[in-house]
PDB file of N, CA and C in Angstrom:
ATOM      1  N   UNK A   1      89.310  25.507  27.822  1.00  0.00           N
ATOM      2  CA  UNK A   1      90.204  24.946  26.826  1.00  0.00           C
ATOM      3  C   UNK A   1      89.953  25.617  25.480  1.00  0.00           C
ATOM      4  N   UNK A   2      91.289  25.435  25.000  1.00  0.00           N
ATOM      5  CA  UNK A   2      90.765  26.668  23.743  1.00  0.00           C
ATOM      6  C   UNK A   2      90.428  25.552  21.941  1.00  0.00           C
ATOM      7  N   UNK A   3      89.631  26.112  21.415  1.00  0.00           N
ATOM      8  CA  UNK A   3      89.254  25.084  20.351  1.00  0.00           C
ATOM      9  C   UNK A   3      90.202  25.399  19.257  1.00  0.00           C
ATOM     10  N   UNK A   4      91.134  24.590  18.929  1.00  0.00           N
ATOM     11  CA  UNK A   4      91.858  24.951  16.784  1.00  0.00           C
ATOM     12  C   UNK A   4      90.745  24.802  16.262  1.00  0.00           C
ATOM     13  N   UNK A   5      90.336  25.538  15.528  1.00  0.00           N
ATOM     14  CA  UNK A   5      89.354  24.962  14.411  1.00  0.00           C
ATOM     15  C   UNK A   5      90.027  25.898  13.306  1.00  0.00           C
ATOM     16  N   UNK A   6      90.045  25.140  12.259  1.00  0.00           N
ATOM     17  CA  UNK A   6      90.397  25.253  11.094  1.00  0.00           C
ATOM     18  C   UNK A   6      89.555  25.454   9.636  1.00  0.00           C
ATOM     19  N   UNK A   7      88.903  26.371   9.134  1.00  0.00           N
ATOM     20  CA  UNK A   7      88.391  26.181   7.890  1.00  0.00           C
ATOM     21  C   UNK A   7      88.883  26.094   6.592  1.00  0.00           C
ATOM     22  N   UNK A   8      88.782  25.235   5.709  1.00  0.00           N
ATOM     23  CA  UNK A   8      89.676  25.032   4.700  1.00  0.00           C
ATOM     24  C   UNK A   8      88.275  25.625   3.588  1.00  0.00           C
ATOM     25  N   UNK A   9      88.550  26.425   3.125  1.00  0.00           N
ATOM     26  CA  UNK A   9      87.418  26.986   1.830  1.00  0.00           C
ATOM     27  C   UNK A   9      88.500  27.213   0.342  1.00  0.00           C
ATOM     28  N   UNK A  10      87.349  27.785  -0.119  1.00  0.00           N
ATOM     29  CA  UNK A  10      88.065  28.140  -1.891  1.00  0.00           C
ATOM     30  C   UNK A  10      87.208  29.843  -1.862  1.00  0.00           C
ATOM     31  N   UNK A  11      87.381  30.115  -3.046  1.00  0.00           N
ATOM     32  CA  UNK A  11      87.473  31.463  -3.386  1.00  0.00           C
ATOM     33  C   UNK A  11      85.664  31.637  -3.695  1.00  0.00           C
ATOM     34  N   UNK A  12      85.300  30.522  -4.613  1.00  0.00           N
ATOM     35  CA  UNK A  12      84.090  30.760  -5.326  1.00  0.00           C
ATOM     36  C   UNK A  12      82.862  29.950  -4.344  1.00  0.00           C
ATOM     37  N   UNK A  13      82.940  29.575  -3.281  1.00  0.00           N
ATOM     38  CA  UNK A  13      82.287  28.429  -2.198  1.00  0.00           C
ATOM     39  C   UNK A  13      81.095  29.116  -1.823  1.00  0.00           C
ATOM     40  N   UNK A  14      80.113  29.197  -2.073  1.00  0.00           N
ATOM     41  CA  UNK A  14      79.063  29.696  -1.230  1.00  0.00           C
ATOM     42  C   UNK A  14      78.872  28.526   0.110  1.00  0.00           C
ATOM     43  N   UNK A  15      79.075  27.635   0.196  1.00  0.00           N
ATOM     44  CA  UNK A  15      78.741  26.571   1.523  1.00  0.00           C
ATOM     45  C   UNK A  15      80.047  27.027   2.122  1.00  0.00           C
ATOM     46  N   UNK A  16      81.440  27.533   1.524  1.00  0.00           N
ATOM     47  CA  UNK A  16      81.790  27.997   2.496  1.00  0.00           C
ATOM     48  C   UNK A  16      81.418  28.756   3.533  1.00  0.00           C
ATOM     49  N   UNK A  17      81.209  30.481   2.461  1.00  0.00           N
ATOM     50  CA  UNK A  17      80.681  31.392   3.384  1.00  0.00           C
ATOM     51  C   UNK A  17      79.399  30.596   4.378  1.00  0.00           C
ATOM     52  N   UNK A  18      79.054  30.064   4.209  1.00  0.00           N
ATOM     53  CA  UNK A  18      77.677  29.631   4.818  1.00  0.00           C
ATOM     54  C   UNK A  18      78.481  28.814   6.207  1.00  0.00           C
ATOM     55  N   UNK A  19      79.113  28.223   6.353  1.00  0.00           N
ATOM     56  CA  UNK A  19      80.192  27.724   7.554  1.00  0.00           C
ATOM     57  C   UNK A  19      80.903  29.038   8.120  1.00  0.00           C
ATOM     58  N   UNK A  20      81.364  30.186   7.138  1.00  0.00           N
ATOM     59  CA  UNK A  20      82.274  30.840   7.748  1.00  0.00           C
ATOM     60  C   UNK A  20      81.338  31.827   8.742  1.00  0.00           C
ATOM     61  N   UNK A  21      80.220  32.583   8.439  1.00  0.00           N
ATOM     62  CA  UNK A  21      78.777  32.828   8.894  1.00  0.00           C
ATOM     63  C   UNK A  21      78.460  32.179  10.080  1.00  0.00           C
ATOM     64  N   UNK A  22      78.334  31.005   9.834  1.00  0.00           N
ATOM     65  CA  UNK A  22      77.978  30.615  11.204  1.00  0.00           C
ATOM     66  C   UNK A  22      78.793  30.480  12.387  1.00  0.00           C
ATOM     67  N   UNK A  23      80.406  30.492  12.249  1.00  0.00           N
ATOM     68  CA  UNK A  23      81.409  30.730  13.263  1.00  0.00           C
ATOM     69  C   UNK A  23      81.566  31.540  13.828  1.00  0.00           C
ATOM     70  N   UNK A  24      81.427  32.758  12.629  1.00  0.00           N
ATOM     71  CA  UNK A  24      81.315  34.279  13.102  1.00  0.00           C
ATOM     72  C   UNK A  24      80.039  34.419  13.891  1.00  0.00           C
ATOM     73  N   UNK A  25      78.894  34.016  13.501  1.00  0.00           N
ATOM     74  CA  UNK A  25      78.060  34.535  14.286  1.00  0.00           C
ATOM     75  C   UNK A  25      77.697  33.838  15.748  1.00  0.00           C
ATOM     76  N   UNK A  26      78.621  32.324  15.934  1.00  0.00           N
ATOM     77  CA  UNK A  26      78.521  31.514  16.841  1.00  0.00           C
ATOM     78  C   UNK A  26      79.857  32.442  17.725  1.00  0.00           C
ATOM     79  N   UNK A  27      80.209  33.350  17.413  1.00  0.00           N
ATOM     80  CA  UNK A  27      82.027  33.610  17.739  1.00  0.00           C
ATOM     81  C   UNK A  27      82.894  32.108  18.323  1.00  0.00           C
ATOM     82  N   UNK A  28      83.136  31.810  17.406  1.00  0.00           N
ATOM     83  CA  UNK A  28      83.994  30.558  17.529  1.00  0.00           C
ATOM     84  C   UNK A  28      85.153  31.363  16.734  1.00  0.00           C
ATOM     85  N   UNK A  29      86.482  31.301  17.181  1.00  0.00           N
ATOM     86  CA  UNK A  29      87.298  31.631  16.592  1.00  0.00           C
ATOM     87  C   UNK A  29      87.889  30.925  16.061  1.00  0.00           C
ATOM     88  N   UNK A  30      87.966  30.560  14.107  1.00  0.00           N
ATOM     89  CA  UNK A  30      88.677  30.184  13.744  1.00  0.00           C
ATOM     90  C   UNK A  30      89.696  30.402  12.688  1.00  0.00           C
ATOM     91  N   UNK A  31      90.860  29.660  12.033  1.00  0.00           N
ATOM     92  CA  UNK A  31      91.913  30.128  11.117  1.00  0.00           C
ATOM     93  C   UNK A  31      91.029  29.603   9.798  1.00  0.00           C
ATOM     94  N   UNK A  32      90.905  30.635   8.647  1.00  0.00           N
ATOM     95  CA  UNK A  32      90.557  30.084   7.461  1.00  0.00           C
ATOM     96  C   UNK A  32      91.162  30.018   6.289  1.00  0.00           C
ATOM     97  N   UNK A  33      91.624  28.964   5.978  1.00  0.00           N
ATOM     98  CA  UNK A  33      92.563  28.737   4.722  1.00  0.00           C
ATOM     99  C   UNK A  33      92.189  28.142   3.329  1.00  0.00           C
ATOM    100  N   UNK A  34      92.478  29.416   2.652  1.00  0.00           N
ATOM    101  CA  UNK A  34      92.033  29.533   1.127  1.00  0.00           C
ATOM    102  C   UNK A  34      92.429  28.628   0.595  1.00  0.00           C
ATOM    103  N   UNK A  35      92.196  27.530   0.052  1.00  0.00           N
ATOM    104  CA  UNK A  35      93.393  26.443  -0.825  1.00  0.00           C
ATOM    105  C   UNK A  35      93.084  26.716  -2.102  1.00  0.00           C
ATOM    106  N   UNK A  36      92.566  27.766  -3.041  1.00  0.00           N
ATOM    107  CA  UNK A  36      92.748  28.301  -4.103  1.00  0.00           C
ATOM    108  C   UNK A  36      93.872  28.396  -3.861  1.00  0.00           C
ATOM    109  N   UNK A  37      94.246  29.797  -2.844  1.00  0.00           N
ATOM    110  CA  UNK A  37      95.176  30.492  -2.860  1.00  0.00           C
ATOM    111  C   UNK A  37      96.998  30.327  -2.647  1.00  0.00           C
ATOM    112  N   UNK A  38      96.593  28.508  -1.952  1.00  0.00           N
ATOM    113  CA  UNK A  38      97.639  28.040  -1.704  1.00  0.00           C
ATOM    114  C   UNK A  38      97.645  26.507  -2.088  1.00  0.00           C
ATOM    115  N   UNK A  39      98.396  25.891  -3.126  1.00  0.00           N
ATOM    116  CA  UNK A  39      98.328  24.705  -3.660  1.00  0.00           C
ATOM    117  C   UNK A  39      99.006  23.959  -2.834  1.00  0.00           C
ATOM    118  N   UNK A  40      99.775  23.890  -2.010  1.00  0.00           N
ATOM    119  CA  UNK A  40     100.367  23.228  -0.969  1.00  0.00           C
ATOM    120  C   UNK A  40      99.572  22.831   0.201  1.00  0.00           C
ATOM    121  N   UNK A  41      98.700  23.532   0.536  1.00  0.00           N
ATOM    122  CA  UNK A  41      97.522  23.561   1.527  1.00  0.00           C
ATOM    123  C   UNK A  41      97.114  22.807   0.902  1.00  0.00           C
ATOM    124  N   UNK A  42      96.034  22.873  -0.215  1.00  0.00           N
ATOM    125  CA  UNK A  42      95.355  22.091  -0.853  1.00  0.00           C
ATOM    126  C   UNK A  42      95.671  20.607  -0.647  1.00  0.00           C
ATOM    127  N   UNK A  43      96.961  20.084  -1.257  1.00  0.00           N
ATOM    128  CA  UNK A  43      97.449  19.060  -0.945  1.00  0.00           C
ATOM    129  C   UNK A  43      97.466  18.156   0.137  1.00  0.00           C
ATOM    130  N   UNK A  44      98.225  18.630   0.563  1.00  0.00           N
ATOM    131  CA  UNK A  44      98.344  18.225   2.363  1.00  0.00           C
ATOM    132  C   UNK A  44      96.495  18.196   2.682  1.00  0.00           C
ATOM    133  N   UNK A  45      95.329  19.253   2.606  1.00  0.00           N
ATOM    134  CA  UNK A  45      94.302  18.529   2.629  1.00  0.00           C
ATOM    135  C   UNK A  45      93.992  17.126   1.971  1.00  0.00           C
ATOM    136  N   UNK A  46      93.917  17.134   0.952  1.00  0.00           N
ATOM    137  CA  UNK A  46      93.633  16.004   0.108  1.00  0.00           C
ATOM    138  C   UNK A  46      94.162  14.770   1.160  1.00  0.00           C
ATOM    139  N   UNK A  47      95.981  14.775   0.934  1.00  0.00           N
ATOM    140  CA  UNK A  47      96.009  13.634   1.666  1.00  0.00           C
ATOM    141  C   UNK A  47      95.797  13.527   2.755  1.00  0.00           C
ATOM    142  N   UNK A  48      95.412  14.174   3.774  1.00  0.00           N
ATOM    143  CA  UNK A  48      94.418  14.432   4.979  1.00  0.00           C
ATOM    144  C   UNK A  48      93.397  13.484   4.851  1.00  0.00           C
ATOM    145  N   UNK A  49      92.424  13.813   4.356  1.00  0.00           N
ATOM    146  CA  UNK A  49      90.565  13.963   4.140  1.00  0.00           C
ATOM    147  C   UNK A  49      90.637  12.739   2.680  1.00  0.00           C
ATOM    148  N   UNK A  50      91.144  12.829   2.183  1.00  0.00           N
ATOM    149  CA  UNK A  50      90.850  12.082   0.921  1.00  0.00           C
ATOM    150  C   UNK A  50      89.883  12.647   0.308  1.00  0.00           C
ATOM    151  N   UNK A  51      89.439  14.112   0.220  1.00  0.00           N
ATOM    152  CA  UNK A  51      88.710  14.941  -0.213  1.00  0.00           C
ATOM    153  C   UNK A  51      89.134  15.808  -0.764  1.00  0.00           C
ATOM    154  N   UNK A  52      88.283  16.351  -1.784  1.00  0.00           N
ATOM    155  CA  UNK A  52      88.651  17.217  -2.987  1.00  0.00           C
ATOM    156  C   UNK A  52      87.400  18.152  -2.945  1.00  0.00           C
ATOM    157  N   UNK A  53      86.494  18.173  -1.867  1.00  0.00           N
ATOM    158  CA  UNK A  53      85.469  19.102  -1.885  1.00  0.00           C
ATOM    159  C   UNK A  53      85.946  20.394  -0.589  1.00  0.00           C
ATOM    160  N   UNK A  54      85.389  21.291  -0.648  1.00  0.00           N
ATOM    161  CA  UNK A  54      85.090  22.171   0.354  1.00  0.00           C
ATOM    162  C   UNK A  54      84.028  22.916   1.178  1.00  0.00           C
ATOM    163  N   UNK A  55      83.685  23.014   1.834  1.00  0.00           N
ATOM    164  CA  UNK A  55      84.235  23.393   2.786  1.00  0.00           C
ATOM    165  C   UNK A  55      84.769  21.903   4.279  1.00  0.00           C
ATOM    166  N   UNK A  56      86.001  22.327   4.372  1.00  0.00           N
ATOM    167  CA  UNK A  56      86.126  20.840   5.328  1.00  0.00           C
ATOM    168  C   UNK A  56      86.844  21.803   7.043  1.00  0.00           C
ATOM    169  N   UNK A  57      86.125  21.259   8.381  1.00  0.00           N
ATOM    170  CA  UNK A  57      86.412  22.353   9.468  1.00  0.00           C
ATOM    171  C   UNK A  57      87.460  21.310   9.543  1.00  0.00           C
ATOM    172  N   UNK A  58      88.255  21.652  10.160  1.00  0.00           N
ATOM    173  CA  UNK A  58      88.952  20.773  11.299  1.00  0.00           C
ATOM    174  C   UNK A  58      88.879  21.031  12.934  1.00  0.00           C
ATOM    175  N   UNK A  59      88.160  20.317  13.983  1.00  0.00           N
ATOM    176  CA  UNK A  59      88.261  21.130  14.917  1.00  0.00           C
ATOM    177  C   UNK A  59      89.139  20.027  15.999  1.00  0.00           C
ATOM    178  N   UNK A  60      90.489  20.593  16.313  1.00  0.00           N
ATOM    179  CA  UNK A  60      91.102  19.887  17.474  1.00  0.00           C
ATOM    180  C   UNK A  60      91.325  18.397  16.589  1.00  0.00           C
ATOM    181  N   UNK A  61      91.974  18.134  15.744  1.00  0.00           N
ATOM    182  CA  UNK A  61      91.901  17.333  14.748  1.00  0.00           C
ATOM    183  C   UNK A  61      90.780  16.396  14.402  1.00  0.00           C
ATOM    184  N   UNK A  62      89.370  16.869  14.481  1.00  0.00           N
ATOM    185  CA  UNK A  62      88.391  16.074  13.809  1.00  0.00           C
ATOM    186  C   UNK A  62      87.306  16.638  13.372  1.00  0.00           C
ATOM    187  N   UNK A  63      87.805  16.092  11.594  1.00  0.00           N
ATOM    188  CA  UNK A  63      86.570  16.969  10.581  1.00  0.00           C
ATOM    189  C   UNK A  63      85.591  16.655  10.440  1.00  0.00           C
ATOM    190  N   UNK A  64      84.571  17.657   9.947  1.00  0.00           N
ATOM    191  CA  UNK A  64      83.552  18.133   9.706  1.00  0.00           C
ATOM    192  C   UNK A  64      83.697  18.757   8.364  1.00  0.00           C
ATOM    193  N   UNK A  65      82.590  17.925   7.637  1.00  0.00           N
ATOM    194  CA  UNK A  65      82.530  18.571   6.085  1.00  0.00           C
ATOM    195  C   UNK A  65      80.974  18.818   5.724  1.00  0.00           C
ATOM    196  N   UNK A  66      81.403  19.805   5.112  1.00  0.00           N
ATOM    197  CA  UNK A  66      80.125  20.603   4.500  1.00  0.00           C
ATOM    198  C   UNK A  66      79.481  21.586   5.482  1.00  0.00           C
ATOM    199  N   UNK A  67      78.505  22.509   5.306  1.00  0.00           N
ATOM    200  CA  UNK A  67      77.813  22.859   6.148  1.00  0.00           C
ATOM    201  C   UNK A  67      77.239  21.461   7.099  1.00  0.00           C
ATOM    202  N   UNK A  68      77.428  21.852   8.184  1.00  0.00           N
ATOM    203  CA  UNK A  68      76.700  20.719   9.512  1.00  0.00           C
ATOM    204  C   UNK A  68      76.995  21.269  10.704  1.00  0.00           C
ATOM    205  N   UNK A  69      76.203  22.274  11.154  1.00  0.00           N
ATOM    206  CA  UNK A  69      76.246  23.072  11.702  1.00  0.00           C
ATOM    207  C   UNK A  69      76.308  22.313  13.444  1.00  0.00           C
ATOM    208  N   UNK A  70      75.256  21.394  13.260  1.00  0.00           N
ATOM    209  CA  UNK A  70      75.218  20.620  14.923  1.00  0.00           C
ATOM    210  C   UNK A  70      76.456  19.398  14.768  1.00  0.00           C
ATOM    211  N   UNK A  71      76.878  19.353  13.492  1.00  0.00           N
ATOM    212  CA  UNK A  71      78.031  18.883  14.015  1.00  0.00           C
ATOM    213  C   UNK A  71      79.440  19.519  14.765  1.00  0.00           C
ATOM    214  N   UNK A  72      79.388  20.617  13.831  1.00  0.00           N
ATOM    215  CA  UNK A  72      80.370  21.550  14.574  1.00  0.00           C
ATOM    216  C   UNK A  72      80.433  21.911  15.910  1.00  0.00           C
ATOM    217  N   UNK A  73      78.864  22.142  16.329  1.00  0.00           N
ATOM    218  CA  UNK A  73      78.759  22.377  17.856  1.00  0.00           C
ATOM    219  C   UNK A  73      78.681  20.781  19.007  1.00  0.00           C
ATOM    220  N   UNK A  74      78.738  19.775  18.057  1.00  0.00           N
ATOM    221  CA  UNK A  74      78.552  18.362  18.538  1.00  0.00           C
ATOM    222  C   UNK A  74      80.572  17.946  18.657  1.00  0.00           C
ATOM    223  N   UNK A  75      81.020  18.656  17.880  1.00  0.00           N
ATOM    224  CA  UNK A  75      82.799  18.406  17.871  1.00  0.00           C
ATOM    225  C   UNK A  75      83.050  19.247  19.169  1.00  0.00           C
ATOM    226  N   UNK A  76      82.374  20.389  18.733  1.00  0.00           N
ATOM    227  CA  UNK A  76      83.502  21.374  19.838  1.00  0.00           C
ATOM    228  C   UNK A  76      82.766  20.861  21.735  1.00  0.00           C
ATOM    229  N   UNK A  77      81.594  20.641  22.069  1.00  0.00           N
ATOM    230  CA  UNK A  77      81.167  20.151  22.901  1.00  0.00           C
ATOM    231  C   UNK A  77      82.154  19.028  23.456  1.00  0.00           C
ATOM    232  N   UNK A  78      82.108  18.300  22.691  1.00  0.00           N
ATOM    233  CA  UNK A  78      82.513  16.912  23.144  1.00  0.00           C
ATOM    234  C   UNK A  78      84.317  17.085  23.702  1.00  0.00           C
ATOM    235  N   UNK A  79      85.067  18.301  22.010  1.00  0.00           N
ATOM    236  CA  UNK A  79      86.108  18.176  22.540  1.00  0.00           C
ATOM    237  C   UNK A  79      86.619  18.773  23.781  1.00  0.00           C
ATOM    238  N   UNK A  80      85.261  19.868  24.176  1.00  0.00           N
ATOM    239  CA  UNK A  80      85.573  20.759  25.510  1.00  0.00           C
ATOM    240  C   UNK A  80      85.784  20.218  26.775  1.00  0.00           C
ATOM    241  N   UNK A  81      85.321  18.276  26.914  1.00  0.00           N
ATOM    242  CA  UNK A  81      84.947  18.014  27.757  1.00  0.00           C
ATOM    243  C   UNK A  81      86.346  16.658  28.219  1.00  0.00           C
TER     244      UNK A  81
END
């Protein structure tokens, strides 16, 4: 089964890169969306998450915020199954 995972970051995020790092190096393939870069994204997060921080995953619709690395592998596990 194949995983969506979604990263929502900003431009200046070091805990992003630090999530985006570990996908890459886990090869988890995911889509990563700048919400600097797009204020509409941004939004639609917010009223999502009720969050205004970043980095937030989405995987298979259920987030994960911040670096949490065994959560990410605790989402995608569970949703594989």
């Amino acid at each position: 089964m194949k995983k969506d995972v979604i990263l929502y970051t900003t431009t200046m995020c070091p805990v992003c890169g630090m999530v985006r790092d570990f996908l890459t190096n886990m090869n988890i393939e995911y889509e990563e969306v700048n919400v600097d870069l797009n204020l509409l994204e941004m939004i639609k997060l917010i009223g999502k998450t009720r969050r205004f921080s970043v980095p937030q995953t989405n995987i298979n619709g259920e987030w994960v915020f911040g670096f949490d690395p065994v959560r990410i592998l605790e989402v995608l596990n569970t949703k594989a199954k």
